[in-house]
PDB file of N, CA and C in Angstrom:
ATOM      1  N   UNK A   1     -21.760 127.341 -43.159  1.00  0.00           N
ATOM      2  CA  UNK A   1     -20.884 126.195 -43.301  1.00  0.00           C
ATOM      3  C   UNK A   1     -21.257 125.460 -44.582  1.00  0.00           C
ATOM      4  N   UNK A   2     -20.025 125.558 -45.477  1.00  0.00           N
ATOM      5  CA  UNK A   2     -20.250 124.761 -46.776  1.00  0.00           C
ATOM      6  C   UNK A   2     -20.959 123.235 -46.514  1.00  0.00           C
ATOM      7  N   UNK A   3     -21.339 122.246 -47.442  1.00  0.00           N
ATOM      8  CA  UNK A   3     -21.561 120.901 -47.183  1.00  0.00           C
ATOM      9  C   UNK A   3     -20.184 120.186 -47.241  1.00  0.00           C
ATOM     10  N   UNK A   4     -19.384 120.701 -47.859  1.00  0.00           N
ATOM     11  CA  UNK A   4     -17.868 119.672 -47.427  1.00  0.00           C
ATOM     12  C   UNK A   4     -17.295 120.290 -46.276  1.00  0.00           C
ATOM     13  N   UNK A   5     -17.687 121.377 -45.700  1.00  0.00           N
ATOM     14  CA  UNK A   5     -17.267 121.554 -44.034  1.00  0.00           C
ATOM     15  C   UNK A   5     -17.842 120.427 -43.278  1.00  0.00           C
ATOM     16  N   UNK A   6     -19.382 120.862 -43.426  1.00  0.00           N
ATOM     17  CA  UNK A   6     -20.226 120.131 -42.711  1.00  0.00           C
ATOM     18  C   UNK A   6     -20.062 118.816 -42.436  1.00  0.00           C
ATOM     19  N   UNK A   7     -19.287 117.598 -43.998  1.00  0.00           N
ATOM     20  CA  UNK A   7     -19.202 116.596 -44.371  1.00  0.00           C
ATOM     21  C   UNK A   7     -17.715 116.074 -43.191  1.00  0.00           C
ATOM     22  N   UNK A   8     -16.708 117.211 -43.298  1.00  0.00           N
ATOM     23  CA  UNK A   8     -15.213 117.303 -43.220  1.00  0.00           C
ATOM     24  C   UNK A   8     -15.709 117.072 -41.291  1.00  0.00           C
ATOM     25  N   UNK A   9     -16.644 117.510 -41.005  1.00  0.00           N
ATOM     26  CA  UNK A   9     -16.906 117.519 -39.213  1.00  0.00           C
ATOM     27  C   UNK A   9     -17.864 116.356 -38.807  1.00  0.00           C
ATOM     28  N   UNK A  10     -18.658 115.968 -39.847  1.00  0.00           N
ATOM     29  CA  UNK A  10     -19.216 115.131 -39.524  1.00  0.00           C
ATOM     30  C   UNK A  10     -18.303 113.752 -39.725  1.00  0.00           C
ATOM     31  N   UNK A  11     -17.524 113.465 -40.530  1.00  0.00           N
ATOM     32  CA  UNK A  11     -16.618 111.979 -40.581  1.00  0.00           C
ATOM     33  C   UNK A  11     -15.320 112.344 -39.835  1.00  0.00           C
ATOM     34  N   UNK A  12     -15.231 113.860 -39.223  1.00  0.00           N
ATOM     35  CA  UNK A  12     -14.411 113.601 -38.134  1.00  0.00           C
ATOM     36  C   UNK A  12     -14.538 113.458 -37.073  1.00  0.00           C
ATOM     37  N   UNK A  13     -16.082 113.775 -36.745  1.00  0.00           N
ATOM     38  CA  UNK A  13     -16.867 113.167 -35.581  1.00  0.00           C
ATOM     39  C   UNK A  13     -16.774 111.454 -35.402  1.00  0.00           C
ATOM     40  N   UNK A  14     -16.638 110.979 -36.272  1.00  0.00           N
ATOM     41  CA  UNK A  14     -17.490 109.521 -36.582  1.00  0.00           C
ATOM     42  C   UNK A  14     -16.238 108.867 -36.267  1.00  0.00           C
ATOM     43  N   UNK A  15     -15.502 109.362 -36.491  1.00  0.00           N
ATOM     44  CA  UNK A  15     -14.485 108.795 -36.843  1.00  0.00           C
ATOM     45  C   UNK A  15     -13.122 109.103 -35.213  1.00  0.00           C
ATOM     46  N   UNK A  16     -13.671 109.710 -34.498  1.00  0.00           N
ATOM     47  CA  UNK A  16     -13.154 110.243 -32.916  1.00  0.00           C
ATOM     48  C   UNK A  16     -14.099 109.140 -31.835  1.00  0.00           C
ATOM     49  N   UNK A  17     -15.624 108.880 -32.418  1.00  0.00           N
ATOM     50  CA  UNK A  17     -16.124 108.120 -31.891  1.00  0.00           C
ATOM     51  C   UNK A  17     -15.435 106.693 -32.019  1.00  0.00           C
ATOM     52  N   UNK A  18     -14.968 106.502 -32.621  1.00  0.00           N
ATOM     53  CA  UNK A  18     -14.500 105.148 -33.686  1.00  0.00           C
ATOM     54  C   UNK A  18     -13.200 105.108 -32.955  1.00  0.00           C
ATOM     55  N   UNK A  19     -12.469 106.205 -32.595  1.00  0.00           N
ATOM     56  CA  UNK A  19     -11.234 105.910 -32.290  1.00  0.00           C
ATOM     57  C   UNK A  19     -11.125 105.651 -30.423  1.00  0.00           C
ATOM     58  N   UNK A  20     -12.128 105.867 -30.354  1.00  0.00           N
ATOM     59  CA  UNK A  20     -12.299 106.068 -28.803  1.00  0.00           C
ATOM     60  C   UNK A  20     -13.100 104.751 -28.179  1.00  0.00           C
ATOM     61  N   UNK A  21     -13.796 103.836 -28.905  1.00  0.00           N
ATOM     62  CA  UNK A  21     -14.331 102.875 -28.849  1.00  0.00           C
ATOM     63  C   UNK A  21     -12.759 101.469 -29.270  1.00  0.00           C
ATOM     64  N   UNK A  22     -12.197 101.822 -30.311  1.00  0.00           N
ATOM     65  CA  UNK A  22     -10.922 101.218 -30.271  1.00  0.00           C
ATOM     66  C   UNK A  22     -10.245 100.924 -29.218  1.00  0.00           C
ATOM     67  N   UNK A  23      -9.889 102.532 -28.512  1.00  0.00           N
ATOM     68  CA  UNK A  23      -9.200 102.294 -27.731  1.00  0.00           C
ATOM     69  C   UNK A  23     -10.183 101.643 -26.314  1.00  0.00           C
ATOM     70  N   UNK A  24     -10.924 102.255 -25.610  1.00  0.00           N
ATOM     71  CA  UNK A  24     -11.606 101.176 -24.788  1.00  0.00           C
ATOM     72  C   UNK A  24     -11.047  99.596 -24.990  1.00  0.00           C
ATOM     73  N   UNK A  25     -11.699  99.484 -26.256  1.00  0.00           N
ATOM     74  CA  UNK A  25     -11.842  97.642 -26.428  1.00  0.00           C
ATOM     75  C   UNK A  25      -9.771  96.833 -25.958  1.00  0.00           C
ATOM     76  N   UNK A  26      -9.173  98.053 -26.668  1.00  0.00           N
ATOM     77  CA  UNK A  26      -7.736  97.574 -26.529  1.00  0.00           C
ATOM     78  C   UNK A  26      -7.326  98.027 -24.898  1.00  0.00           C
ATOM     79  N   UNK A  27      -8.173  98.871 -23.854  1.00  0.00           N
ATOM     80  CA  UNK A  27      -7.909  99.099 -22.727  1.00  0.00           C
ATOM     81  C   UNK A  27      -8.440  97.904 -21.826  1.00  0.00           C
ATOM     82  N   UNK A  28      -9.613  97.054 -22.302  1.00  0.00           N
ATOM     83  CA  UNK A  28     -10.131  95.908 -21.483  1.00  0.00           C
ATOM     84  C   UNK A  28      -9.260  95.013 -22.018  1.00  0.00           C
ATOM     85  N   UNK A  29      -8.473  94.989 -23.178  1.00  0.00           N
ATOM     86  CA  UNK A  29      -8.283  93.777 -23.238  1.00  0.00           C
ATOM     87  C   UNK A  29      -6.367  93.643 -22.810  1.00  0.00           C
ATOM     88  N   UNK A  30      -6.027  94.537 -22.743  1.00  0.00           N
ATOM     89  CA  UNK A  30      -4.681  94.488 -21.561  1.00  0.00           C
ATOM     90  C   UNK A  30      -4.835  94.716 -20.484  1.00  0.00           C
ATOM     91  N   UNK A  31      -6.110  94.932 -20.216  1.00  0.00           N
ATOM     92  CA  UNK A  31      -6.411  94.584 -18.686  1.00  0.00           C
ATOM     93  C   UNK A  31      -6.745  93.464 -18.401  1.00  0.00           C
ATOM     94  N   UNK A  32      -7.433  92.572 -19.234  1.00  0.00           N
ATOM     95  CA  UNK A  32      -7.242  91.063 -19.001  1.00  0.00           C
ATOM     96  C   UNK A  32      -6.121  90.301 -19.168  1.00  0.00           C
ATOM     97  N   UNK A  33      -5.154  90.702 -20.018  1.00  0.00           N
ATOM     98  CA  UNK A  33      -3.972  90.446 -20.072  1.00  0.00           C
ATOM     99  C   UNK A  33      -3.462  90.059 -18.760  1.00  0.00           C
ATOM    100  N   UNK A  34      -3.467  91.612 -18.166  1.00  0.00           N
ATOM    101  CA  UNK A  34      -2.613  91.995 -16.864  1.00  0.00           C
ATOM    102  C   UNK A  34      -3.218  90.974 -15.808  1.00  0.00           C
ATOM    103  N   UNK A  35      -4.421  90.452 -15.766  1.00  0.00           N
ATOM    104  CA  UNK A  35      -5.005  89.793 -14.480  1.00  0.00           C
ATOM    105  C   UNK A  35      -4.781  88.299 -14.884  1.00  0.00           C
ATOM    106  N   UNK A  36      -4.659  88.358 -16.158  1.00  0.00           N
ATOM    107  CA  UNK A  36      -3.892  86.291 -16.316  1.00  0.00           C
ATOM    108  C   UNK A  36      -2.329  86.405 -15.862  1.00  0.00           C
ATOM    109  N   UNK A  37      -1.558  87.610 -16.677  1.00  0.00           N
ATOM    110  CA  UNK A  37      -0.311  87.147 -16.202  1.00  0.00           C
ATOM    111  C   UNK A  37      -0.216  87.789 -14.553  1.00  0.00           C
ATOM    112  N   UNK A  38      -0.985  88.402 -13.652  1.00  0.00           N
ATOM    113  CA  UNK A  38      -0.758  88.062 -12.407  1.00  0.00           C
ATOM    114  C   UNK A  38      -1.272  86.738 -11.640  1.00  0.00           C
ATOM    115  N   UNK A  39      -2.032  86.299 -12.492  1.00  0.00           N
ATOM    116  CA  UNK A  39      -2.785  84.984 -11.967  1.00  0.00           C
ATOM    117  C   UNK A  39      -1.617  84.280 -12.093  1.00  0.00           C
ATOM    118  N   UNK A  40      -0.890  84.325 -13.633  1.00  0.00           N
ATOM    119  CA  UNK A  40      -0.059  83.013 -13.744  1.00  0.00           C
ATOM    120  C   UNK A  40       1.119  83.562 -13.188  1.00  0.00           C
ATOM    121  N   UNK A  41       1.709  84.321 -12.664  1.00  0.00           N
ATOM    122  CA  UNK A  41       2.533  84.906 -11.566  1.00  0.00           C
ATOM    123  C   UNK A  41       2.492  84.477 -10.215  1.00  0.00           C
ATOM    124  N   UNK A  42       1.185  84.337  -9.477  1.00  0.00           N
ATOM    125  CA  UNK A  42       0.950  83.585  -9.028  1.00  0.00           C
ATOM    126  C   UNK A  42       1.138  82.346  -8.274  1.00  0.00           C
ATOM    127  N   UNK A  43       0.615  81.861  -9.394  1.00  0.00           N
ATOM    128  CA  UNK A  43       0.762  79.982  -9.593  1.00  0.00           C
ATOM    129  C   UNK A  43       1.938  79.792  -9.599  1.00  0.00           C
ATOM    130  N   UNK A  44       2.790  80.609 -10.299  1.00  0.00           N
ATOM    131  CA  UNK A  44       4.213  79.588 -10.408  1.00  0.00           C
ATOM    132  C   UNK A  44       4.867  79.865  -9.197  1.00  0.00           C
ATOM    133  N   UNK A  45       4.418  81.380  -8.751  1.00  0.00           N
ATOM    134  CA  UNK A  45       5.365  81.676  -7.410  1.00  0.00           C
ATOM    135  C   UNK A  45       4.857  79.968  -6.186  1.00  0.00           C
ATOM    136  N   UNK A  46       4.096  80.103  -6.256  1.00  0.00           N
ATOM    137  CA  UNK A  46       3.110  79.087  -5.303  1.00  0.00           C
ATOM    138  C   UNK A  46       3.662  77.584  -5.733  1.00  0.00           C
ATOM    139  N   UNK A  47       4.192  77.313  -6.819  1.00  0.00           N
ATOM    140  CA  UNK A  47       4.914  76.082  -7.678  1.00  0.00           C
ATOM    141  C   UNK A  47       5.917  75.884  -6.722  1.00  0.00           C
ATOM    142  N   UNK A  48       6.706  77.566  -7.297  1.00  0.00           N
ATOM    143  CA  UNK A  48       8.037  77.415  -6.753  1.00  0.00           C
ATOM    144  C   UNK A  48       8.649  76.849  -5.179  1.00  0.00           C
ATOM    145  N   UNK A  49       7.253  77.497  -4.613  1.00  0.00           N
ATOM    146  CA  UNK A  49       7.517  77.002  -2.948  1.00  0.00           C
ATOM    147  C   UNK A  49       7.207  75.798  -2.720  1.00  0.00           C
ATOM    148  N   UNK A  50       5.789  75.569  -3.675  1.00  0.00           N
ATOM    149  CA  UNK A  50       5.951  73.700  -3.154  1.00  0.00           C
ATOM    150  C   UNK A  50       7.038  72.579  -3.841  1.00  0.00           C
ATOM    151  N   UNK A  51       7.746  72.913  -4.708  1.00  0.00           N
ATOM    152  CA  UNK A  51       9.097  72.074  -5.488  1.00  0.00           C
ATOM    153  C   UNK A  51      10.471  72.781  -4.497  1.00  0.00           C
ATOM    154  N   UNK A  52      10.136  73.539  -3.913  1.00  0.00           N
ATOM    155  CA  UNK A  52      11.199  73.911  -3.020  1.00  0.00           C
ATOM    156  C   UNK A  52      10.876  73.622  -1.870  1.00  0.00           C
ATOM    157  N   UNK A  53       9.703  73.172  -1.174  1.00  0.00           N
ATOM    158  CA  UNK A  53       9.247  72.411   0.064  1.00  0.00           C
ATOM    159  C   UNK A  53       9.703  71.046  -0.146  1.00  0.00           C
ATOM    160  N   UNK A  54       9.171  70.484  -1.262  1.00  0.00           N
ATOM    161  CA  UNK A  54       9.560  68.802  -2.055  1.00  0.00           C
ATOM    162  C   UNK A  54      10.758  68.902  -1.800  1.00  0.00           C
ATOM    163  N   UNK A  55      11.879  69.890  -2.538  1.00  0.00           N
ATOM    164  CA  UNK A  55      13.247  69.398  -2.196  1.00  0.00           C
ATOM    165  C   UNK A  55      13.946  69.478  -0.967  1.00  0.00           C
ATOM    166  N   UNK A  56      13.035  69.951  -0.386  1.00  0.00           N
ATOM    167  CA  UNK A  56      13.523  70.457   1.060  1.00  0.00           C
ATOM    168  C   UNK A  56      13.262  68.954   2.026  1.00  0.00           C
ATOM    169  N   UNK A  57      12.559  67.900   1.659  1.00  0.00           N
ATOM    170  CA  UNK A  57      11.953  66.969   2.184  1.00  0.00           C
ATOM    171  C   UNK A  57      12.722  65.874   1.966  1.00  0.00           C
ATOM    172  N   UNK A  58      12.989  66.071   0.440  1.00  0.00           N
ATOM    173  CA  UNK A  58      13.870  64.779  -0.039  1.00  0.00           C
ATOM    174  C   UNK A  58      15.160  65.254   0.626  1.00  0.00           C
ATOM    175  N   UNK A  59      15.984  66.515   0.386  1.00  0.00           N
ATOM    176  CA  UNK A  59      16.799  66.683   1.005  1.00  0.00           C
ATOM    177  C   UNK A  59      17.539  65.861   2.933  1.00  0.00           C
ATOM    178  N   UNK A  60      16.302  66.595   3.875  1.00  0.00           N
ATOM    179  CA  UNK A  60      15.905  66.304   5.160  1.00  0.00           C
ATOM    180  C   UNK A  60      16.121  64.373   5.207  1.00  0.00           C
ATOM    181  N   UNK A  61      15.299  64.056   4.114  1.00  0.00           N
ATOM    182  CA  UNK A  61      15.257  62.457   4.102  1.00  0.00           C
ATOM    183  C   UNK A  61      16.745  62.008   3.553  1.00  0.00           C
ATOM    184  N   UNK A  62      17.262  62.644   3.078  1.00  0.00           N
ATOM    185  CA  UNK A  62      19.150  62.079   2.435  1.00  0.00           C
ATOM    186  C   UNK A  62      19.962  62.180   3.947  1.00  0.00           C
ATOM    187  N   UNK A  63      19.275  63.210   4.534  1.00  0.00           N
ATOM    188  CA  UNK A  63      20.786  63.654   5.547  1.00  0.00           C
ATOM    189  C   UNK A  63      20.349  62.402   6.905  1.00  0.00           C
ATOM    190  N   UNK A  64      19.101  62.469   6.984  1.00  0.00           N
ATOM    191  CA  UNK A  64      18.777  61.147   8.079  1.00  0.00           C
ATOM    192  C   UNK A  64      18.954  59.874   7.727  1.00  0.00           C
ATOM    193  N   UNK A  65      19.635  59.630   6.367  1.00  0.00           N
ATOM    194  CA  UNK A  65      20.485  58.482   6.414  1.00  0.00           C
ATOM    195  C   UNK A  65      19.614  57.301   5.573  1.00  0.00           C
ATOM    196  N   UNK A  66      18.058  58.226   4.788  1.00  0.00           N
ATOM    197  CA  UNK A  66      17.085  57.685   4.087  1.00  0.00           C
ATOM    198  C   UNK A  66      18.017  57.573   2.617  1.00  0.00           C
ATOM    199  N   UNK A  67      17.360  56.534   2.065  1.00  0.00           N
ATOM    200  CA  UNK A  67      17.582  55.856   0.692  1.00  0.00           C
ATOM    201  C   UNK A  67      17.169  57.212  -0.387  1.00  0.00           C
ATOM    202  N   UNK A  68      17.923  57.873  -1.278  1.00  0.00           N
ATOM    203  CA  UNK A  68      17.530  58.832  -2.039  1.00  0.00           C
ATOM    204  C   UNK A  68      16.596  58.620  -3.101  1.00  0.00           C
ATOM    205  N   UNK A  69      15.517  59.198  -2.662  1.00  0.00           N
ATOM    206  CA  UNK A  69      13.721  59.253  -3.671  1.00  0.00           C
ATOM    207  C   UNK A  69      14.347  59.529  -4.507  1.00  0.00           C
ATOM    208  N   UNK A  70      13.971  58.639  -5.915  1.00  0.00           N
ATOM    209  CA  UNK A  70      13.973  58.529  -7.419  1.00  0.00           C
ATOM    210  C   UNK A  70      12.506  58.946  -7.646  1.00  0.00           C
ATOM    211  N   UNK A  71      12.062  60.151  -8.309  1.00  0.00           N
ATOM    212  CA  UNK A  71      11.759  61.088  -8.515  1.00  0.00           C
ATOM    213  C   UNK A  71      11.099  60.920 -10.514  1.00  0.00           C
ATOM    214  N   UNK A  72      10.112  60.900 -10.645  1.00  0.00           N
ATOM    215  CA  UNK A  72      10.420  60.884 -12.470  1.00  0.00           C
ATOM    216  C   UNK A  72       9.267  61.920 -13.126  1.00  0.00           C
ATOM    217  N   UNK A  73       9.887  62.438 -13.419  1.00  0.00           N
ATOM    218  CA  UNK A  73       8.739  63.413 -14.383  1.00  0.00           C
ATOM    219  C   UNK A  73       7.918  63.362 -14.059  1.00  0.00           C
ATOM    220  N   UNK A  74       7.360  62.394 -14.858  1.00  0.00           N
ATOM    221  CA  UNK A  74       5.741  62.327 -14.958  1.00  0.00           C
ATOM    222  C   UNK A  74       4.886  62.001 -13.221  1.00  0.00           C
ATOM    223  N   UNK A  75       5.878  61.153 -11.886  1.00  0.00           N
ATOM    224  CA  UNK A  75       5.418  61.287 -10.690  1.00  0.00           C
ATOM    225  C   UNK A  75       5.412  62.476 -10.163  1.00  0.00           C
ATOM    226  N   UNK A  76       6.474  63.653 -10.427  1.00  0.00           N
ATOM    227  CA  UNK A  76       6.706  64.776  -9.870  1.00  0.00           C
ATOM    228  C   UNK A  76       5.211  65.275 -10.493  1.00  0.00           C
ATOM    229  N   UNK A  77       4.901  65.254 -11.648  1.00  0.00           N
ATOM    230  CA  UNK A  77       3.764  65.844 -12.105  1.00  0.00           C
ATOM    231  C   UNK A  77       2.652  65.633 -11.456  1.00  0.00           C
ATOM    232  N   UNK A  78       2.429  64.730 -11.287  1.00  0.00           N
ATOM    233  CA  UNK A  78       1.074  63.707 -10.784  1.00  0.00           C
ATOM    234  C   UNK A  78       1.024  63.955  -9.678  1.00  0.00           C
ATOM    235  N   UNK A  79       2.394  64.467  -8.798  1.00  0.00           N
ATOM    236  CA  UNK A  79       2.295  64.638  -7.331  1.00  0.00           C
ATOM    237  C   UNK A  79       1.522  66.123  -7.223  1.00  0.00           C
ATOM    238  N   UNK A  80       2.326  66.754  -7.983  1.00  0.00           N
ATOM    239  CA  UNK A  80       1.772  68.218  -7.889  1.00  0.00           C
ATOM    240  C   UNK A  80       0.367  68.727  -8.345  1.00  0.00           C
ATOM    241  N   UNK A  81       0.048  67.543  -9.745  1.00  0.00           N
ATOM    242  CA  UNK A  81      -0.879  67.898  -9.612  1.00  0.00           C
ATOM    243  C   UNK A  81      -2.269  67.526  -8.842  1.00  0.00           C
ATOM    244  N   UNK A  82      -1.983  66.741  -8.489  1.00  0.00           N
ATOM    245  CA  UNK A  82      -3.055  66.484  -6.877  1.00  0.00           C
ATOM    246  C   UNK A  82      -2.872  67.665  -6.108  1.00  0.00           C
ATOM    247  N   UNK A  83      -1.707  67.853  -5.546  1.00  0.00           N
ATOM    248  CA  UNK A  83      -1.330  68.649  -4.592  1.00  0.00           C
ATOM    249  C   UNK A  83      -2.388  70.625  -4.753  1.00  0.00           C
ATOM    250  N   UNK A  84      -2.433  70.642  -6.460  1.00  0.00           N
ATOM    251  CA  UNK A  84      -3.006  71.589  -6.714  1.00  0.00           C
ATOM    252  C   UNK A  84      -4.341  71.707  -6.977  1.00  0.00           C
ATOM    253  N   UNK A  85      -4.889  70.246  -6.409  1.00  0.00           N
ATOM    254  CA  UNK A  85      -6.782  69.929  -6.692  1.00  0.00           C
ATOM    255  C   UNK A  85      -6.815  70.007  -4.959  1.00  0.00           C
TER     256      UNK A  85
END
């Protein structure tokens, strides 16, 4: 084996190692991907039911003849976010 064989196998060695360590690093890191956006999949599903429990309440409270809850951003926020501590 010439030295530019030798050379031609050795930086294509180096270089398979190199590509295989790439890919790993890009295989953990859409796998963390994948476990935030099921986390945040999640959460919002879990949102969705408690703002759809909330309206289900205010609703219940309109038809029994209750005064309709005025509701504002920033309380809806504050509610929920207690609700989520």
């Amino acid at each position: 084996m010439s030295k530019i064989e030798r050379l031609n196998a050795r930086v294509a060695k180096l270089l398979t190692v190199a590509v295989h360590e790439v890919l790993e690093v890009v295989r953990e890191t859409v796998s963390e991907y994948q476990e935030k956006t099921a986390r945040t999949q999640r959460e919002n599903e879990s949102l969705r039911r408690r703002l759809q429990e909330l309206q289900d309440k205010v609703k219940r409270g309109n038809i029994a003849g209750a005064q309709p809850a005025a509701f504002s951003v920033s309380g809806a926020k504050s509610f929920l976010e207690q609700q989520h501590n």
